[in-house]
Protein backbone atom coordinates (compact mmCIF):
# COMPACT_ATOMS: atom_id res chain seq x y z
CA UNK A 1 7.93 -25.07 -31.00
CA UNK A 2 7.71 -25.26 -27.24
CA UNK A 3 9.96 -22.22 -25.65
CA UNK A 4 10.60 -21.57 -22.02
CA UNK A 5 11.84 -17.34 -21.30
CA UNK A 6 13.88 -16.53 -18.42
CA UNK A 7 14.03 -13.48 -17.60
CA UNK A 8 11.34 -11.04 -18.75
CA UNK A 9 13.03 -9.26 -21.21
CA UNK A 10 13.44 -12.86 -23.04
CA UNK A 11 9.74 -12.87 -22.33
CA UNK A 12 8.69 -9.82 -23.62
CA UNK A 13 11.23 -9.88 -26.93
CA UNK A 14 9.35 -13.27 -27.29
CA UNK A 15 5.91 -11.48 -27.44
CA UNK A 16 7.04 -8.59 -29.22
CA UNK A 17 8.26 -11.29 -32.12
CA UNK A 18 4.50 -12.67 -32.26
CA UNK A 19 5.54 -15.87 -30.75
CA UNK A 20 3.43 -15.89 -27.55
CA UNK A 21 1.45 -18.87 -28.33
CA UNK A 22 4.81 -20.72 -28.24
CA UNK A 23 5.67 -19.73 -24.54
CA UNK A 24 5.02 -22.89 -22.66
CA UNK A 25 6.66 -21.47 -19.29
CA UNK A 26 8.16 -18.45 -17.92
CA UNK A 27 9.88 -16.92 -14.84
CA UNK A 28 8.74 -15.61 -11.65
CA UNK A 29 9.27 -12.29 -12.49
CA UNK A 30 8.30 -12.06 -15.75
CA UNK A 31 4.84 -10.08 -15.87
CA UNK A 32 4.23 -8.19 -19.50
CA UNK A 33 2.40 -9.17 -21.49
CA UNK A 34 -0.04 -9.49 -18.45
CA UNK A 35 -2.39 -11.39 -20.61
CA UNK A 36 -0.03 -14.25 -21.55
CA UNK A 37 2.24 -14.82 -18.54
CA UNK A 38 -0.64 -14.62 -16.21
CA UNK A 39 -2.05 -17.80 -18.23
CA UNK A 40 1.67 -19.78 -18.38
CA UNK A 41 3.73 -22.21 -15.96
CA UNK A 42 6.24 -20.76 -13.67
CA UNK A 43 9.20 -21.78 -13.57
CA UNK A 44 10.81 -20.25 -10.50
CA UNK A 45 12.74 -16.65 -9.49
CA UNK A 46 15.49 -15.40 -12.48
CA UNK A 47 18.53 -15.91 -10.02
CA UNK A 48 16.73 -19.57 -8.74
CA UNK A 49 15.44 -21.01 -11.94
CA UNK A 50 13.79 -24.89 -10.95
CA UNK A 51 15.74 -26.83 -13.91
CA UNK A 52 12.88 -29.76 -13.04
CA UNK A 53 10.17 -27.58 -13.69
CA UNK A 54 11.47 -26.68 -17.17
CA UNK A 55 12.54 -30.30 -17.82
CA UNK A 56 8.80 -31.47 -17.50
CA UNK A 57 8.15 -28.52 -19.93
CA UNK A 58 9.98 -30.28 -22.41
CA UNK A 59 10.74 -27.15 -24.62
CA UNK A 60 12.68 -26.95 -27.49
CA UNK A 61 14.66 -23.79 -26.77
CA UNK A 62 15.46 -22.01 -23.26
CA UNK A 63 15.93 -18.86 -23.65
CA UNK A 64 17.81 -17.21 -21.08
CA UNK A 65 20.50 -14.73 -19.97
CA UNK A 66 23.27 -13.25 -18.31
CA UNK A 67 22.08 -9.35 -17.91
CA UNK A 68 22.10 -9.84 -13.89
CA UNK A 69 25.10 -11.03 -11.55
CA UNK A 70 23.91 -14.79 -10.40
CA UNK A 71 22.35 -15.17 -13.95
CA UNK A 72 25.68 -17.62 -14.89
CA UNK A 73 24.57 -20.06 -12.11
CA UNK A 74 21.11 -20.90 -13.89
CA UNK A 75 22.78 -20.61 -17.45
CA UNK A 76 25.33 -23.50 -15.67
CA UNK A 77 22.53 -25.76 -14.03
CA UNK A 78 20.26 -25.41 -18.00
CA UNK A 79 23.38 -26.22 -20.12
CA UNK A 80 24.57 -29.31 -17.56
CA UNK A 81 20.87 -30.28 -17.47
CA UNK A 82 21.27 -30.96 -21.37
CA UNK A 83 18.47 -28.09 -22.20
CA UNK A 84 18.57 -26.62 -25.26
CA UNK A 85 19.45 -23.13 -24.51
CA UNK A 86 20.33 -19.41 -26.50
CA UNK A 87 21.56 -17.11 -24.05
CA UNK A 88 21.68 -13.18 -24.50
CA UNK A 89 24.08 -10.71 -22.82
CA UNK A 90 23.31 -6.83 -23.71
CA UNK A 91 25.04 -4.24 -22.65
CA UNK A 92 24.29 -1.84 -25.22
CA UNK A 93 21.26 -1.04 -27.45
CA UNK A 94 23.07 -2.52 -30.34
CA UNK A 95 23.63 -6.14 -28.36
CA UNK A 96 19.45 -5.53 -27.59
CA UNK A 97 18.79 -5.36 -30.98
CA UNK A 98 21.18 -8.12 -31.76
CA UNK A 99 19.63 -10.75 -29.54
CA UNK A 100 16.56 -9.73 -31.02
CA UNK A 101 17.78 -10.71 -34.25
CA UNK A 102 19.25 -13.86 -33.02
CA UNK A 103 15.94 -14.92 -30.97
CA UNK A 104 13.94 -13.86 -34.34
CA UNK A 105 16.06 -16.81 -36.53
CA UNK A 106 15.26 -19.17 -33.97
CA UNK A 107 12.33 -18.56 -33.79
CA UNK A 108 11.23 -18.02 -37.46
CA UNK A 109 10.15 -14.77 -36.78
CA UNK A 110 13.00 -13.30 -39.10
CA UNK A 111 10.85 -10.12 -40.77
CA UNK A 112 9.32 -9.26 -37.46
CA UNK A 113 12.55 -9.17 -35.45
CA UNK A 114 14.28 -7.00 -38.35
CA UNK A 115 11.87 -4.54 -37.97
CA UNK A 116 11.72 -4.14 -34.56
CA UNK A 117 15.65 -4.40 -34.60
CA UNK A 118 15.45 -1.41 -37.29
CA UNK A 119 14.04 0.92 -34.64
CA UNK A 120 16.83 -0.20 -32.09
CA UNK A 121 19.61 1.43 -34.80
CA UNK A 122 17.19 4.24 -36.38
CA UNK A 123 17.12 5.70 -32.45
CA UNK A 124 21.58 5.20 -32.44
CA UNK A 125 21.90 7.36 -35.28
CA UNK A 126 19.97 9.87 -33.25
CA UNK A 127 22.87 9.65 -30.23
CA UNK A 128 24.34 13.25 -28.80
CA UNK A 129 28.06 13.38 -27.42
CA UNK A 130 28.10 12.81 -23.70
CA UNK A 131 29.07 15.64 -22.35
CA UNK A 132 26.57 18.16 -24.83
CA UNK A 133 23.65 16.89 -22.41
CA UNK A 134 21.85 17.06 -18.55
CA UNK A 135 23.62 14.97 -15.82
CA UNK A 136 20.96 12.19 -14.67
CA UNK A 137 21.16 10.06 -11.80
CA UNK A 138 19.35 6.89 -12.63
CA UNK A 139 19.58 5.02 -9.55
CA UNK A 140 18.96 1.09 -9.32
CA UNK A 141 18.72 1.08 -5.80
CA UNK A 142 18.32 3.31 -3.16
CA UNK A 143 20.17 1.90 -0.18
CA UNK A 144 23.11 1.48 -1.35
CA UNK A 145 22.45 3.81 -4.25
CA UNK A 146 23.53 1.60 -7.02
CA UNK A 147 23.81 3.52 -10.18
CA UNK A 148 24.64 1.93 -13.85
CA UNK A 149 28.36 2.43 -14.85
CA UNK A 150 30.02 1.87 -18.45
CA UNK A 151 28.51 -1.31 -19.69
CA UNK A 152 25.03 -0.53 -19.70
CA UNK A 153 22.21 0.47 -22.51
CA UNK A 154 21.11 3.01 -20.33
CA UNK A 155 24.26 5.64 -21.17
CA UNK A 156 23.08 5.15 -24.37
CA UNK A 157 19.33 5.98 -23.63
CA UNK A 158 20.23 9.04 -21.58
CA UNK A 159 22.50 10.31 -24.71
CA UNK A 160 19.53 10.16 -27.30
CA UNK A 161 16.97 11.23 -24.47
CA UNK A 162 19.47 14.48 -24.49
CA UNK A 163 21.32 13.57 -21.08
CA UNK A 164 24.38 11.60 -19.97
CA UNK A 165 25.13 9.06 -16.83
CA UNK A 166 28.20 10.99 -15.12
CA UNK A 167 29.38 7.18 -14.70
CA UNK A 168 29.28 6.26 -17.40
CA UNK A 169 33.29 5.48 -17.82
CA UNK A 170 33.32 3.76 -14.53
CA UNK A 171 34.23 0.59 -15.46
CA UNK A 172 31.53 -2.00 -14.41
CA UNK A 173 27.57 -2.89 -15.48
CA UNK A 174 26.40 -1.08 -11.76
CA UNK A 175 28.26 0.11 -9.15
CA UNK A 176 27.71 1.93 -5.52
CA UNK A 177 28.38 5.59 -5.08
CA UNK A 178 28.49 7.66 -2.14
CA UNK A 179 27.42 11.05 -1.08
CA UNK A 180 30.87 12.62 -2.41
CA UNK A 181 30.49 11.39 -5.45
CA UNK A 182 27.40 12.26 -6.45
CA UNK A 183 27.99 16.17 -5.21
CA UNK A 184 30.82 16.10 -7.65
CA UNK A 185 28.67 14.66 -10.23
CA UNK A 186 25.75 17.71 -9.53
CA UNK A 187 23.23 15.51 -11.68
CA UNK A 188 20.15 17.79 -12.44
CA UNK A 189 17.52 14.99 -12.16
CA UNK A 190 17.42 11.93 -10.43
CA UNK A 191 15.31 8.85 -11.90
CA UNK A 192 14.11 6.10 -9.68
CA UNK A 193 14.07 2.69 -11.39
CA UNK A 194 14.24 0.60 -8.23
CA UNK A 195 15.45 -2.92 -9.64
CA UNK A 196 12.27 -5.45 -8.69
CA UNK A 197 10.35 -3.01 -6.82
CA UNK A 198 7.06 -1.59 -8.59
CA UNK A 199 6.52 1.94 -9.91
CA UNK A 200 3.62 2.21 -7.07
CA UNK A 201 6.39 1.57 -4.15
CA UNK A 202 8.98 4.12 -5.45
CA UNK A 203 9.27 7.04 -2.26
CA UNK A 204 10.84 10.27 -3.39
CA UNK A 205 11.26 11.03 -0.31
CA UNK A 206 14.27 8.14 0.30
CA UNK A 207 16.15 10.14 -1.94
CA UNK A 208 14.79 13.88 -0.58
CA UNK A 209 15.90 13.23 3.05
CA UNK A 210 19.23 11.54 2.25
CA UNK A 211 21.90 13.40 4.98
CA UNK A 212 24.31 15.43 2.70
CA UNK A 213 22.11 15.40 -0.56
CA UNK A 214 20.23 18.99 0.00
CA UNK A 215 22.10 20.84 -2.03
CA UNK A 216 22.62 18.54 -4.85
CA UNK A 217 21.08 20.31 -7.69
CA UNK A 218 18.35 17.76 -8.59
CA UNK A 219 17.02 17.70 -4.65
CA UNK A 220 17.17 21.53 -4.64
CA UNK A 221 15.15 21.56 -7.58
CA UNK A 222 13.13 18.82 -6.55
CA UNK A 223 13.45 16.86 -9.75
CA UNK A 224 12.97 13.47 -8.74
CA UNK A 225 11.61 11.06 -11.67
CA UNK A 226 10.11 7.86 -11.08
CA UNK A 227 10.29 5.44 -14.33
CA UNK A 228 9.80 2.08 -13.48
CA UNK A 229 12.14 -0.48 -14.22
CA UNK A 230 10.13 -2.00 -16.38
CA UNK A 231 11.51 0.82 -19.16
CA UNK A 232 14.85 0.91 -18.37
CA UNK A 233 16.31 -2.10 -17.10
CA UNK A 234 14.87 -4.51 -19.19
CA UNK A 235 16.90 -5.26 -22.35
CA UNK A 236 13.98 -5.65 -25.20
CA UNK A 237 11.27 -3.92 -26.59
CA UNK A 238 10.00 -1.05 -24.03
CA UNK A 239 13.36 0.16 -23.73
CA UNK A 240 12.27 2.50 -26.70
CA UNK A 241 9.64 3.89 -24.75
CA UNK A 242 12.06 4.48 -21.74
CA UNK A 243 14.23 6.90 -24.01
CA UNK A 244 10.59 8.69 -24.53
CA UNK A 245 10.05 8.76 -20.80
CA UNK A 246 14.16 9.81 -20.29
CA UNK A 247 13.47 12.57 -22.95
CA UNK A 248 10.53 13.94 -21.36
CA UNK A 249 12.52 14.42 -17.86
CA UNK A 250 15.26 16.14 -20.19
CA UNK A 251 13.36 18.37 -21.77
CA UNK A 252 11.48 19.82 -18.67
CA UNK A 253 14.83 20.58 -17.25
CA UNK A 254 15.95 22.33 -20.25
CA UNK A 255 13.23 24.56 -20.22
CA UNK A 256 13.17 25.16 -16.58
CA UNK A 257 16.86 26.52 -17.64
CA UNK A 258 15.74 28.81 -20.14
């Protein structure tokens, strides 16, 4: 079976289901496993897929998705292009270990994907009420600070990592928030995941000299996580190990508290 992944959760759910050796192209941006994309075809930027490129792949499934605003415009251009296509859309961990499932049946990879759907729901029946936890700031981007709001995985990941998003009821997958804002919110930590950027060019110090945000309790306290994107904002497999890294920022608070 010949499979083309765009976007690199896709790719890496693909991996993670022992299916590498079927990858015959990927995105742009798609970069884990580092020894298997580095080998494959590219097939052009997640929000500028080149449907020409893919065509001369001539795979049997596309496998693509809508997590990102612009993603519907290369879902459009695949399904008028006659590709065979799935497409995923998480918002929570339970969608992520849906699609999972659903990429697993087509790709015969049924017993893998169950399994590593079964640690998806083992860590939801570990999930805390929202308000019990440590107000965390995970910001998307710094400039406008773009923070996840009610339909994303990540309120869940900051309930079972013992924290909670303080917009998470705001009613959109990301949204901007301004200084105001996030003094009423007081979050204890904030966590850079810089959408695109790498871990290496995160700069606590955009956030540290930000006019107003002094005495915001994570800058007085000088809690200011990096966790790279890669663990948070990608819908498939390492999103378990982004709780882990979520929990670990959680915990140090708590015990700076007493």
């Amino acid at each position: 079976m010949r499979i083309v992944a765009h976007t690199c959760s896709n790719t890496e759910i693909v991996c993670a289901l022992g299916r590498s050796d079927w990858l015959v192209g990927v995105d742009d941006h798609s970069d884990f496993p580092e020894s298997v994309v580095s080998r494959l075809p590219r097939v052009g930027a997640d929000l500028d897929v080149d449907i020409e490129r893919i065509r001369a792949l001539e795979p049997d499934l596309v496998i693509t998705s809508l997590t990102v605003p612009g993603h519907e415009r290369c879902v459009e251009r695949i399904a008028a292009a006659g590709l065979p296509y799935l497409v995923t859309q998480p918002t929570s961990l339970a969608d992520v270990a849906e699609d999972i499932r659903r990429i697993g049946a087509a790709l015969h990879a049924t017993r893998k994907a169950e399994a590593l759907a079964c640690q998806f729901d083992a860590a939801l029946a570990g999930a805390t009420d929202v308000r019990d936890g440590v107000p965390v700031l995970v910001e998307w981007w710094p400039k406008p600070v773009i923070v996840p709001g009610q339909r994303s995985w990540v309120n869940e990941m900051l309930r079972l990592a013992g924290g909670y998003n303080p917009w998470e009821t705001e009613e959109a997958e990301s949204l901007p928030v301004e200084l105001d804002a996030v003094r009423r919110a007081a979050p204890e930590a904030v966590v850079m995941s810089w959408c695109g950027v790498s871990e290496d060019k995160y700069r606590a110090h955009v956030v540290r000299r930000r006019r107003g945000w002094a005495e915001v309790p994570a800058i007085r306290h000088n809690r200011i996580h990096a966790v790279s994107e890669a663990w948070l904002g990608r819908p498939g497999p390492r999103l378990l190990e982004g709780i882990e890294r979520l929990r670990a920022i959680v915990d140090q608070i708590s015990g700076d508290r007493g």
